[in-house]
Protein backbone atom coordinates (compact mmCIF):
# COMPACT_ATOMS: atom_id res chain seq x y z
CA UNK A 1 -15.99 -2.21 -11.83
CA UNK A 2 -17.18 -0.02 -8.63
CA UNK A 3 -14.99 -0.60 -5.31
CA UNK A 4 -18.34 -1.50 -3.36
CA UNK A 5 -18.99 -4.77 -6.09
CA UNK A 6 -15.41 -5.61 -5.56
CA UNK A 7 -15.57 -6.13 -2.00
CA UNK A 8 -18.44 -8.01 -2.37
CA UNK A 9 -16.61 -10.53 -4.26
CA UNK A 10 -14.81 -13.86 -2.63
CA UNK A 11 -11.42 -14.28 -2.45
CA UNK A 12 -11.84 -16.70 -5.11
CA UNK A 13 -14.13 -14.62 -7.18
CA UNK A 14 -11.38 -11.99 -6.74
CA UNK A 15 -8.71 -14.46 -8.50
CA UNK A 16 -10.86 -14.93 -11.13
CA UNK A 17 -11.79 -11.24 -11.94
CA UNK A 18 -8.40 -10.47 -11.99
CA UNK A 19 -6.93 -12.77 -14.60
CA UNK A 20 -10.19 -12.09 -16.91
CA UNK A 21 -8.97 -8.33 -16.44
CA UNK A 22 -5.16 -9.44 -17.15
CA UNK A 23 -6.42 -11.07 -20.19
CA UNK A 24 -8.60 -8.37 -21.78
CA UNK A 25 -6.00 -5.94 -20.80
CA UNK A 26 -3.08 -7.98 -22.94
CA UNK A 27 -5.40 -8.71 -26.16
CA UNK A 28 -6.56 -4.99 -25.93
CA UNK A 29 -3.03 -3.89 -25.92
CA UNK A 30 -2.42 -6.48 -28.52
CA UNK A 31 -5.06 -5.04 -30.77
CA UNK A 32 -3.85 -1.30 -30.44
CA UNK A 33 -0.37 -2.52 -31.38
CA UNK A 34 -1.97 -3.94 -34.46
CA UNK A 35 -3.46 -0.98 -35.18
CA UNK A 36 -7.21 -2.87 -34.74
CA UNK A 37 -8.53 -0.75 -31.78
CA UNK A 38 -8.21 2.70 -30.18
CA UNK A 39 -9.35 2.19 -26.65
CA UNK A 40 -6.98 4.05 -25.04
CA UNK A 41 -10.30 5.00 -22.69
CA UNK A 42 -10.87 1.19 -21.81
CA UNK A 43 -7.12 0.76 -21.54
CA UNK A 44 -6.95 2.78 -18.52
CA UNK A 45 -9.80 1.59 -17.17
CA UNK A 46 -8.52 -2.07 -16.82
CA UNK A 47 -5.85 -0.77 -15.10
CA UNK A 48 -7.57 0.64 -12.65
CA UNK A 49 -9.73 -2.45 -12.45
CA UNK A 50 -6.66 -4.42 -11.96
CA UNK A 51 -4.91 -2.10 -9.54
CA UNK A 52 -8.55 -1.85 -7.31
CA UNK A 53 -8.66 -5.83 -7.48
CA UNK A 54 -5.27 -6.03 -6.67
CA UNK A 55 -5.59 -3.56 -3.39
CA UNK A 56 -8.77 -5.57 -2.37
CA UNK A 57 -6.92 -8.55 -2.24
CA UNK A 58 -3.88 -6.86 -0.54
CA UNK A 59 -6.60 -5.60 2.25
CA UNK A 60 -7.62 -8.90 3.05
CA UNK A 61 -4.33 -10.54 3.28
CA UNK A 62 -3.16 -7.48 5.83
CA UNK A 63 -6.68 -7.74 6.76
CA UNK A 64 -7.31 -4.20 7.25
CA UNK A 65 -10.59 -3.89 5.81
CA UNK A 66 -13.35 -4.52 8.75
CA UNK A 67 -10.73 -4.96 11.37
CA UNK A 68 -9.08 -3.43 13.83
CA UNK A 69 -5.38 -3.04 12.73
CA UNK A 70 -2.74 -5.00 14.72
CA UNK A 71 -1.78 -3.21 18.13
CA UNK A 72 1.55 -2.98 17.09
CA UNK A 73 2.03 -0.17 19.77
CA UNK A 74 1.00 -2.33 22.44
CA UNK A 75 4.51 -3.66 22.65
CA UNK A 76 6.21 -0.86 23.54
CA UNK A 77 3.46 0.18 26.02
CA UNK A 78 4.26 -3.00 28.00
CA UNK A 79 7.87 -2.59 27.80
CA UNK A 80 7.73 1.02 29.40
CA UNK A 81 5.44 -1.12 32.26
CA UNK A 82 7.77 -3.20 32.79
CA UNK A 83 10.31 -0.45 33.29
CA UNK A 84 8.54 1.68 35.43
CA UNK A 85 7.73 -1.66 37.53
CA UNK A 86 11.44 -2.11 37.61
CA UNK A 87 12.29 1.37 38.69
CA UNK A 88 9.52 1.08 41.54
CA UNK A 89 11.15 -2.16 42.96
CA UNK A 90 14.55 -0.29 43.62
């Protein structure tokens, strides 16, 4: 699945392409330790599926994707304000 179709997906939508991916991924390994199937090639490819899904989601919970990061460095900015407003009142 390409990054761009992922993000186009709800969070819902997400959910649900994950656990289809979990599931394919666990009879596919299933079937190759059986002996049935030799798709070591698809194997790695739900991984990656999974891990890209999995990042998505991750994104949007930080939400980094489309947004500005929190200003976490804005904190200390004030705080060295406030000093310098302290030091100026002396």
């Amino acid at each position: 699945m390409e990054l761009e179709k992922i993000r186009n997906l709800s969070d819902t939508e997400l959910n649900v392409e994950e656990h289809k991916a979990a599931e394919q991924l666990f009879r596919l390994r299933f079937q190759m330790k059986l002996g049935q199937s030799e798709g070591v090639k698809k194997l790695r490819g739900l991984k990656k599926d999974i891990a890209r899904i999995k990042t998505i989601s991750r994104e949007r919970e930080l939400k980094l994707h489309g947004e500005a990061p929190k200003a976490e460095s804005a904190a200390p900015v004030k705080a060295a304000k406030a000093k310098k407003t302290k030091k100026e009142a002396r």
